[in-house]
PDB file of N, CA and C in Angstrom:
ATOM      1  N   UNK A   1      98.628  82.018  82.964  1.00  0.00           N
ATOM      2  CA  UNK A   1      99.079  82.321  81.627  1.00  0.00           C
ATOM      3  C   UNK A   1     100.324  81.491  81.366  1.00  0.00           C
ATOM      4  N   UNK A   2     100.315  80.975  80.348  1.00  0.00           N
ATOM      5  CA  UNK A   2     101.435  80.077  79.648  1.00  0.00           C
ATOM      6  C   UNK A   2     101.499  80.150  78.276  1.00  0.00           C
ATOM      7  N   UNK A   3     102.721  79.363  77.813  1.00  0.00           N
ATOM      8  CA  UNK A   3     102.726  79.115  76.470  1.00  0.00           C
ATOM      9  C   UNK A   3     101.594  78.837  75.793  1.00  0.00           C
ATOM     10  N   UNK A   4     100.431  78.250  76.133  1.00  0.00           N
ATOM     11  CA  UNK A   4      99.525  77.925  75.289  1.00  0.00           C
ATOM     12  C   UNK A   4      98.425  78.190  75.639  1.00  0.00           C
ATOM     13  N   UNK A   5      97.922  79.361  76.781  1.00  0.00           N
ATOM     14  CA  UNK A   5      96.980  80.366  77.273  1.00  0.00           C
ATOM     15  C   UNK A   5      97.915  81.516  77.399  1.00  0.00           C
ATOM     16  N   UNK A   6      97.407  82.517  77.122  1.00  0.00           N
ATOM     17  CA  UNK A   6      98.045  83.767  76.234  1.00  0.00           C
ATOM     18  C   UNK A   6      97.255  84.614  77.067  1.00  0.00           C
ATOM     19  N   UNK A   7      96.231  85.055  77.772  1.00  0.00           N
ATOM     20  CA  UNK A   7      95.453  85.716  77.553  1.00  0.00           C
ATOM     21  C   UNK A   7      94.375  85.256  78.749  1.00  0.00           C
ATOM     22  N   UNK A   8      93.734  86.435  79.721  1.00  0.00           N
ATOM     23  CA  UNK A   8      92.300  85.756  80.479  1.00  0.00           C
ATOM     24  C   UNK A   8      92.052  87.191  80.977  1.00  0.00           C
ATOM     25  N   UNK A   9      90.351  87.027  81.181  1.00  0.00           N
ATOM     26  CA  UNK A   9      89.797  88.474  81.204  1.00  0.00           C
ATOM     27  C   UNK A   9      88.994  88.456  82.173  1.00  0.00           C
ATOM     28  N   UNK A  10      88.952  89.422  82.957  1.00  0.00           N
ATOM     29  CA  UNK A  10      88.511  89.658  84.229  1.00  0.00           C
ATOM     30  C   UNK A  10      87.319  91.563  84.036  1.00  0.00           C
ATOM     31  N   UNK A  11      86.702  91.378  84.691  1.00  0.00           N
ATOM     32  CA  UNK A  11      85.561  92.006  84.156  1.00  0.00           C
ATOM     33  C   UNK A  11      84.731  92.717  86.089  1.00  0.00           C
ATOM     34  N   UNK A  12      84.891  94.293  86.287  1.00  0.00           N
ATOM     35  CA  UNK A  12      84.190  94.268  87.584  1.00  0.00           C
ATOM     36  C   UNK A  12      83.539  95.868  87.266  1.00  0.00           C
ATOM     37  N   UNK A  13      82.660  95.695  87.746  1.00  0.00           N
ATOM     38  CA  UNK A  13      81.619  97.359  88.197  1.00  0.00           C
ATOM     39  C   UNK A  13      82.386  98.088  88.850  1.00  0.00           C
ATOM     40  N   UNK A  14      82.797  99.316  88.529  1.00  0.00           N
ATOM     41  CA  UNK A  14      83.771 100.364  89.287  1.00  0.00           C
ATOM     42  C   UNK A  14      82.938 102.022  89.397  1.00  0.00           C
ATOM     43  N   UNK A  15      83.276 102.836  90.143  1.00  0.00           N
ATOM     44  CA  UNK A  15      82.865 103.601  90.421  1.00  0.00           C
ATOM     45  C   UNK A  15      83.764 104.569  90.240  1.00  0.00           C
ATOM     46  N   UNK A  16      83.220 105.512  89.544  1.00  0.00           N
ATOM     47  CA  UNK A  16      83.995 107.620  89.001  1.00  0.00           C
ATOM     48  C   UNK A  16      84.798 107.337  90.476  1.00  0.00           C
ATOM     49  N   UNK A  17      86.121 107.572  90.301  1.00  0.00           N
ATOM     50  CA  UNK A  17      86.869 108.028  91.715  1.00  0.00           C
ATOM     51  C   UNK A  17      87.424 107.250  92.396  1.00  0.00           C
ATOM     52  N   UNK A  18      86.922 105.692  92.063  1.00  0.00           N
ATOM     53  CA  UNK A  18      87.614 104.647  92.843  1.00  0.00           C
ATOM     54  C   UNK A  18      89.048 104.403  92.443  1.00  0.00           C
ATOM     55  N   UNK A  19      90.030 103.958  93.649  1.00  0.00           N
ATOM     56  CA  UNK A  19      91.536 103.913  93.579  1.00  0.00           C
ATOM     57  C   UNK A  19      91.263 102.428  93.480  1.00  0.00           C
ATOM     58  N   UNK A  20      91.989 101.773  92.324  1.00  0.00           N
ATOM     59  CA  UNK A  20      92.458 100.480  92.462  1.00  0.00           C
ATOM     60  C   UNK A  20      94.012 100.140  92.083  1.00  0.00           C
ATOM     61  N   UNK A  21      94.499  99.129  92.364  1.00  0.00           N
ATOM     62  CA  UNK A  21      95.208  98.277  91.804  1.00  0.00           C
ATOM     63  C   UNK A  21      95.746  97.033  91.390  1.00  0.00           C
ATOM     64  N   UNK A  22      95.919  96.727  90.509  1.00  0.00           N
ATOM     65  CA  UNK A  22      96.011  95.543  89.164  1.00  0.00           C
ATOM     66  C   UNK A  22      97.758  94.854  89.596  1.00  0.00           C
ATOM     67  N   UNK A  23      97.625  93.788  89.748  1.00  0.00           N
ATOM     68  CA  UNK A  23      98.974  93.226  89.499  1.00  0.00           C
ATOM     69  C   UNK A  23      99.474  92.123  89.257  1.00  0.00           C
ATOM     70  N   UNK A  24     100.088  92.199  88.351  1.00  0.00           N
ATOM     71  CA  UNK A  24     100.531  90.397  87.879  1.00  0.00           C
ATOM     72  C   UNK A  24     102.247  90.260  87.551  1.00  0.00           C
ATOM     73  N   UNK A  25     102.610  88.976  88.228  1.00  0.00           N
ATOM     74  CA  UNK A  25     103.802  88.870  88.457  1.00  0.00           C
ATOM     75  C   UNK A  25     104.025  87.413  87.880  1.00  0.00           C
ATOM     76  N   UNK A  26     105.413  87.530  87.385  1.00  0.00           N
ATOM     77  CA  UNK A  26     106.131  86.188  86.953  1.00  0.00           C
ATOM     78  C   UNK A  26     106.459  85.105  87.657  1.00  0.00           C
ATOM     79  N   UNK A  27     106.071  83.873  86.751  1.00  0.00           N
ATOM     80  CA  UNK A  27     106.472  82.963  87.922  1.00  0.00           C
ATOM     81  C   UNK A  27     107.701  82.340  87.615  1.00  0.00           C
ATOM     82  N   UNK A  28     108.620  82.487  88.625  1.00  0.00           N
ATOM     83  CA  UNK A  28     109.666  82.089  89.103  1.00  0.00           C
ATOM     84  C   UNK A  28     110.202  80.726  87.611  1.00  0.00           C
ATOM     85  N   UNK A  29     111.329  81.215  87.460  1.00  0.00           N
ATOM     86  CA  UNK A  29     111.843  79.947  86.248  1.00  0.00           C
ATOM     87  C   UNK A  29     110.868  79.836  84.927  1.00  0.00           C
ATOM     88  N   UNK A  30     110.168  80.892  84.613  1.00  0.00           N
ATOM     89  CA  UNK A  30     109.115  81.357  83.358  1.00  0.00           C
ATOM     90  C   UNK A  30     110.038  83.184  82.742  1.00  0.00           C
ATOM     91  N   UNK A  31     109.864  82.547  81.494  1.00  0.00           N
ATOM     92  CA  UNK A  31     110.079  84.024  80.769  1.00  0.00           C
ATOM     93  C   UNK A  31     109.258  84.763  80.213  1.00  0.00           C
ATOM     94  N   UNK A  32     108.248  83.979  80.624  1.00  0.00           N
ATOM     95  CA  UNK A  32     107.168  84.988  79.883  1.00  0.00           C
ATOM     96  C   UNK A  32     106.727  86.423  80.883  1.00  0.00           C
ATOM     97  N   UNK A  33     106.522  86.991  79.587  1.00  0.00           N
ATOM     98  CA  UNK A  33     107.011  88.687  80.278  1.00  0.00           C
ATOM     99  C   UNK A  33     105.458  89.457  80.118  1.00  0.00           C
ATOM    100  N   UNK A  34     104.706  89.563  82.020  1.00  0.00           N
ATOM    101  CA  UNK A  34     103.442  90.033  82.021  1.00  0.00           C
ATOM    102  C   UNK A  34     102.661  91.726  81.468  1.00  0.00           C
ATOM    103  N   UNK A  35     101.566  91.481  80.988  1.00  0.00           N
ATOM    104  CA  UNK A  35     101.212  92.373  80.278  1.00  0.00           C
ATOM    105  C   UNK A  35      99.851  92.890  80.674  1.00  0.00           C
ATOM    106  N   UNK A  36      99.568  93.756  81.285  1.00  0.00           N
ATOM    107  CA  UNK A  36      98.003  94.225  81.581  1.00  0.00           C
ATOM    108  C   UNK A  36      97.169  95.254  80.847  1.00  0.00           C
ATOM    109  N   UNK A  37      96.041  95.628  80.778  1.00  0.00           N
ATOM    110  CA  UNK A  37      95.188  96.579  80.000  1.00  0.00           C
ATOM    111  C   UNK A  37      94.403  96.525  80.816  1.00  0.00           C
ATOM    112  N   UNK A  38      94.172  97.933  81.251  1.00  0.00           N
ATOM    113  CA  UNK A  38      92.532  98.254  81.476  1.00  0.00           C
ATOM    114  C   UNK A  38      91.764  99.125  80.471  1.00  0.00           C
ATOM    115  N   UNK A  39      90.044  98.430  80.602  1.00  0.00           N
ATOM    116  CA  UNK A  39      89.309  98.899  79.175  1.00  0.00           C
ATOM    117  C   UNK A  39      88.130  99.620  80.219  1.00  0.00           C
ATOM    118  N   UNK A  40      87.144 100.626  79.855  1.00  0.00           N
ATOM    119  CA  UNK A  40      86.403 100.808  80.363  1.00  0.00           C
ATOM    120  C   UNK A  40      85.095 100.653  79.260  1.00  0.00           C
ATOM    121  N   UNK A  41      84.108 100.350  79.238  1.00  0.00           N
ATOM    122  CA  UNK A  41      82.642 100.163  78.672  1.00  0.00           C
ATOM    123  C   UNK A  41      81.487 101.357  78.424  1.00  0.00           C
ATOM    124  N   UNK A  42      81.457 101.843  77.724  1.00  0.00           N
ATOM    125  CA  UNK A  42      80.539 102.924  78.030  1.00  0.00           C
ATOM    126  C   UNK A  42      79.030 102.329  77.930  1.00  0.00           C
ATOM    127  N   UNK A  43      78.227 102.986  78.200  1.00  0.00           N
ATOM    128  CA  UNK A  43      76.877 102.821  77.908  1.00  0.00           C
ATOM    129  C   UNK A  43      76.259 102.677  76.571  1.00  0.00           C
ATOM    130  N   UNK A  44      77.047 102.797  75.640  1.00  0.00           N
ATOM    131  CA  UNK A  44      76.823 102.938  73.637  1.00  0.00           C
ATOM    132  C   UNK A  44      77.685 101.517  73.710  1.00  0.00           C
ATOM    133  N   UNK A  45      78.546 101.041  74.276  1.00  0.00           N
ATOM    134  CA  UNK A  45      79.264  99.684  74.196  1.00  0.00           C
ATOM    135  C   UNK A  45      80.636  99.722  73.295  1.00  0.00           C
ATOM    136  N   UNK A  46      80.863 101.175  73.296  1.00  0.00           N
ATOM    137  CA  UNK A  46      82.527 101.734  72.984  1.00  0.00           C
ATOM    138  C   UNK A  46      82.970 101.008  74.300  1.00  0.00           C
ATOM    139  N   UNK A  47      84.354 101.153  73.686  1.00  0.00           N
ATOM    140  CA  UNK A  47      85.618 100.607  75.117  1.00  0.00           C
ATOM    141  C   UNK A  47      86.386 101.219  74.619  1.00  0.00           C
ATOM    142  N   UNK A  48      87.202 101.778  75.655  1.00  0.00           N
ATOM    143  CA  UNK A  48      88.342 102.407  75.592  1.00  0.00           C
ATOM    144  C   UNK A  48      89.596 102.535  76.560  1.00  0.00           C
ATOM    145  N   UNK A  49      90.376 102.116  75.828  1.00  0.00           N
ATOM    146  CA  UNK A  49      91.940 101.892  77.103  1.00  0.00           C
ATOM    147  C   UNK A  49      91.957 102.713  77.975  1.00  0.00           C
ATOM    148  N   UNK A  50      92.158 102.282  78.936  1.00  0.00           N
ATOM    149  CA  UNK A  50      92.297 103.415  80.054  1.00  0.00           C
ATOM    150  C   UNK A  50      93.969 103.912  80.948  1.00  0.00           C
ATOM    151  N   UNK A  51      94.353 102.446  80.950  1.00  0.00           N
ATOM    152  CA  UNK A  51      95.282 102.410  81.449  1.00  0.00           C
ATOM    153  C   UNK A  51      96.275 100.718  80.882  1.00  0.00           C
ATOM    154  N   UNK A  52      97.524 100.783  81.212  1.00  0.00           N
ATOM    155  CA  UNK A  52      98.038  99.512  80.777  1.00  0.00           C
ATOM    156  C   UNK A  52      99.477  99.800  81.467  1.00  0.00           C
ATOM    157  N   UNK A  53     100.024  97.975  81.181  1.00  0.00           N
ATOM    158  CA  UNK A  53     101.474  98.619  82.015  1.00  0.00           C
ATOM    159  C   UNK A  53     102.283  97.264  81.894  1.00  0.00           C
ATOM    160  N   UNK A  54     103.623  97.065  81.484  1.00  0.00           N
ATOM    161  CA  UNK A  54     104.026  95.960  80.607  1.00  0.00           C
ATOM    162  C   UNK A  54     105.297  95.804  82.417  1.00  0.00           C
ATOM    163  N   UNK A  55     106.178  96.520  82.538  1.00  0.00           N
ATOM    164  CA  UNK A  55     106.886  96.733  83.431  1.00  0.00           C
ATOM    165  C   UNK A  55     106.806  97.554  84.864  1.00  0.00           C
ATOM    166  N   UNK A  56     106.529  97.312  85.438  1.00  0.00           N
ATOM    167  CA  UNK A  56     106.298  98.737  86.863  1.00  0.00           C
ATOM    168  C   UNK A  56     107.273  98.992  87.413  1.00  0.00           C
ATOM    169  N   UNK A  57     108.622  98.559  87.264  1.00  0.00           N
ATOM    170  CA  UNK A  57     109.476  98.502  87.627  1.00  0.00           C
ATOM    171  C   UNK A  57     110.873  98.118  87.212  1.00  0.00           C
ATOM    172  N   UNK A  58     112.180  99.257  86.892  1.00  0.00           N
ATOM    173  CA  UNK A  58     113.067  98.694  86.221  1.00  0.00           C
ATOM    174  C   UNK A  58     113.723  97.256  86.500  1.00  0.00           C
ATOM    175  N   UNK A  59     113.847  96.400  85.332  1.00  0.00           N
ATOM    176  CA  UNK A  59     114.547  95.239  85.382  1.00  0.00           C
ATOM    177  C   UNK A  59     113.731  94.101  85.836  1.00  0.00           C
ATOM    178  N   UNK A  60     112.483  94.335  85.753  1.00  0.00           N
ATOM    179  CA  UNK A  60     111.211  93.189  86.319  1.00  0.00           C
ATOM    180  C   UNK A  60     110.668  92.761  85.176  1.00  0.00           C
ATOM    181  N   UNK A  61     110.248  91.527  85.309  1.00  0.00           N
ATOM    182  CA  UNK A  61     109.247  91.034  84.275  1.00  0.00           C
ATOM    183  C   UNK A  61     107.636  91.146  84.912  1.00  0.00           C
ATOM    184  N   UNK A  62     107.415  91.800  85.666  1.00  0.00           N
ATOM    185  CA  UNK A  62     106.039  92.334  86.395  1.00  0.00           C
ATOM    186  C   UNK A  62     105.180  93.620  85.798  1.00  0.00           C
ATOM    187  N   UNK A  63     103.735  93.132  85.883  1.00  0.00           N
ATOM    188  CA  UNK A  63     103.357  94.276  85.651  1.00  0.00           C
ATOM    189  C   UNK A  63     102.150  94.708  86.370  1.00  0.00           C
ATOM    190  N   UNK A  64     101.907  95.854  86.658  1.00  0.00           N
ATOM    191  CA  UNK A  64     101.036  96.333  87.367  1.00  0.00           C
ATOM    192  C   UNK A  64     100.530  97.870  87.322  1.00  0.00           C
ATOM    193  N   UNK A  65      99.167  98.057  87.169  1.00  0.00           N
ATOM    194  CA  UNK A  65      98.407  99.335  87.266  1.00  0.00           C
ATOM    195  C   UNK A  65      98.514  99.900  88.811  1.00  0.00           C
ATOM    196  N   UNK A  66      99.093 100.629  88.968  1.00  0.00           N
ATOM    197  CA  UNK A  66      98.881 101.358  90.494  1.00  0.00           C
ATOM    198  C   UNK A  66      98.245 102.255  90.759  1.00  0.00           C
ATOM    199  N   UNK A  67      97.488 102.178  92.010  1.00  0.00           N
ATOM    200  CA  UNK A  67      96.700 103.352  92.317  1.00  0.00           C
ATOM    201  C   UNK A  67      96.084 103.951  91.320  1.00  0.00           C
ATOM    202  N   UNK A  68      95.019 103.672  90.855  1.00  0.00           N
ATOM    203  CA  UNK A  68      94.345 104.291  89.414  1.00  0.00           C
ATOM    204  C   UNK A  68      93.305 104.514  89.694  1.00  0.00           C
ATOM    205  N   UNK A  69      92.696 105.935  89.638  1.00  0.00           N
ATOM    206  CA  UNK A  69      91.774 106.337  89.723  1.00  0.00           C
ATOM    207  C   UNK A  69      90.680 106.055  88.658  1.00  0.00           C
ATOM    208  N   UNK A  70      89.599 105.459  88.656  1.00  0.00           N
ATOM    209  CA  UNK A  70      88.840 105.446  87.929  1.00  0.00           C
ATOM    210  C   UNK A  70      88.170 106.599  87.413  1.00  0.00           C
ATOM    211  N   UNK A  71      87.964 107.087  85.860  1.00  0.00           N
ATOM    212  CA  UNK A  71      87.069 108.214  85.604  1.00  0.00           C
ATOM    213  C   UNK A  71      85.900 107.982  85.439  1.00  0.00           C
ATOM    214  N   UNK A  72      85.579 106.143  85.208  1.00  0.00           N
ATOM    215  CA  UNK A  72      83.804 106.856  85.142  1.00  0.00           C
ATOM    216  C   UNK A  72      83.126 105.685  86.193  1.00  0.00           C
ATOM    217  N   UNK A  73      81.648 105.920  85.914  1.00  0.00           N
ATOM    218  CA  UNK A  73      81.052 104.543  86.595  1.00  0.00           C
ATOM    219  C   UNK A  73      80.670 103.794  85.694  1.00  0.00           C
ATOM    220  N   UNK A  74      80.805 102.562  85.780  1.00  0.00           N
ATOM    221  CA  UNK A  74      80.772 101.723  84.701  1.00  0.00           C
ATOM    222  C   UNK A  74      81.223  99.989  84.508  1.00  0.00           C
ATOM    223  N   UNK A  75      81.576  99.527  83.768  1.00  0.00           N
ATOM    224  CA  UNK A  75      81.782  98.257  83.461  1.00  0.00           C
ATOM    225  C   UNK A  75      83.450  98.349  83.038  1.00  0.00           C
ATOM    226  N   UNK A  76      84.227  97.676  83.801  1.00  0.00           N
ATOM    227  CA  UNK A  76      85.766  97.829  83.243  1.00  0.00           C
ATOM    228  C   UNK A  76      86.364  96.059  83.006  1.00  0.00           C
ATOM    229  N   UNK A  77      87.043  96.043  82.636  1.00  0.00           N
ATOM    230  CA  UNK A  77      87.538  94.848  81.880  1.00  0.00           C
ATOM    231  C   UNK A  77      88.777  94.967  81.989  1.00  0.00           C
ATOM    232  N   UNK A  78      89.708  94.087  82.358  1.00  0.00           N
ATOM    233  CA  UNK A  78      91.027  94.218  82.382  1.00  0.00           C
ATOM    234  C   UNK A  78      91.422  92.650  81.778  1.00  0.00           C
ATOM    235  N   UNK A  79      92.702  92.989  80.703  1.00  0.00           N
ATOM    236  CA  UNK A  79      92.944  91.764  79.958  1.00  0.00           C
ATOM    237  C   UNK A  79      94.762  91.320  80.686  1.00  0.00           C
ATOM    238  N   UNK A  80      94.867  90.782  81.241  1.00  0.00           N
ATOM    239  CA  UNK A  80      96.174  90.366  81.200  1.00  0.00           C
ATOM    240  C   UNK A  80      96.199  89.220  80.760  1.00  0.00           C
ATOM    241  N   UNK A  81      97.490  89.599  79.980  1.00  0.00           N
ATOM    242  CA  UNK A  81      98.430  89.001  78.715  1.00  0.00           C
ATOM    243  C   UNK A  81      99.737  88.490  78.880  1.00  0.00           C
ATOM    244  N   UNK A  82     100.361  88.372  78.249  1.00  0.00           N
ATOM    245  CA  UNK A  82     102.177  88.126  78.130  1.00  0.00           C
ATOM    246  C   UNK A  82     102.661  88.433  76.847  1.00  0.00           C
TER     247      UNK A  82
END
């Protein structure tokens, strides 16, 4: 992600109950300040936020989903941004 890619989407099969975690970090001498979303897919082809997370930590430009339990089985999509 840079000034002139904004944006890239990552897409995996998850399972009701599964623990994951998401993380994206700044690179060194960059101000751009990381941004994540997780979407989940239903079977009708609604999506709906599930989780997101701009900072994980005071005074960081990092961001990261921790330990997140998944609620369904399904198709999830996660967009990180800046």
């Amino acid at each position: 992600i840079d000034a002139g890619k904004f944006v890239h989407y990552y897409s995996f099969q998850g399972e009701a109950g599964d623990v994951i975690t998401i993380q994206m970090g700044r690179v060194s001498a960059s101000d751009l300040d990381p941004m994540l979303y997780l979407y989940f897919y239903a079977a009708d082809g609604t999506q709906t936020a599930v989780a997101y997370n701009d900072n994980y930590a005071q005074s960081t430009l990092n961001a990261a989903i921790q330990r997140f339990r998944l609620p369904s089985t399904g198709v999830y999509l996660i967009v990180a941004t800046r």
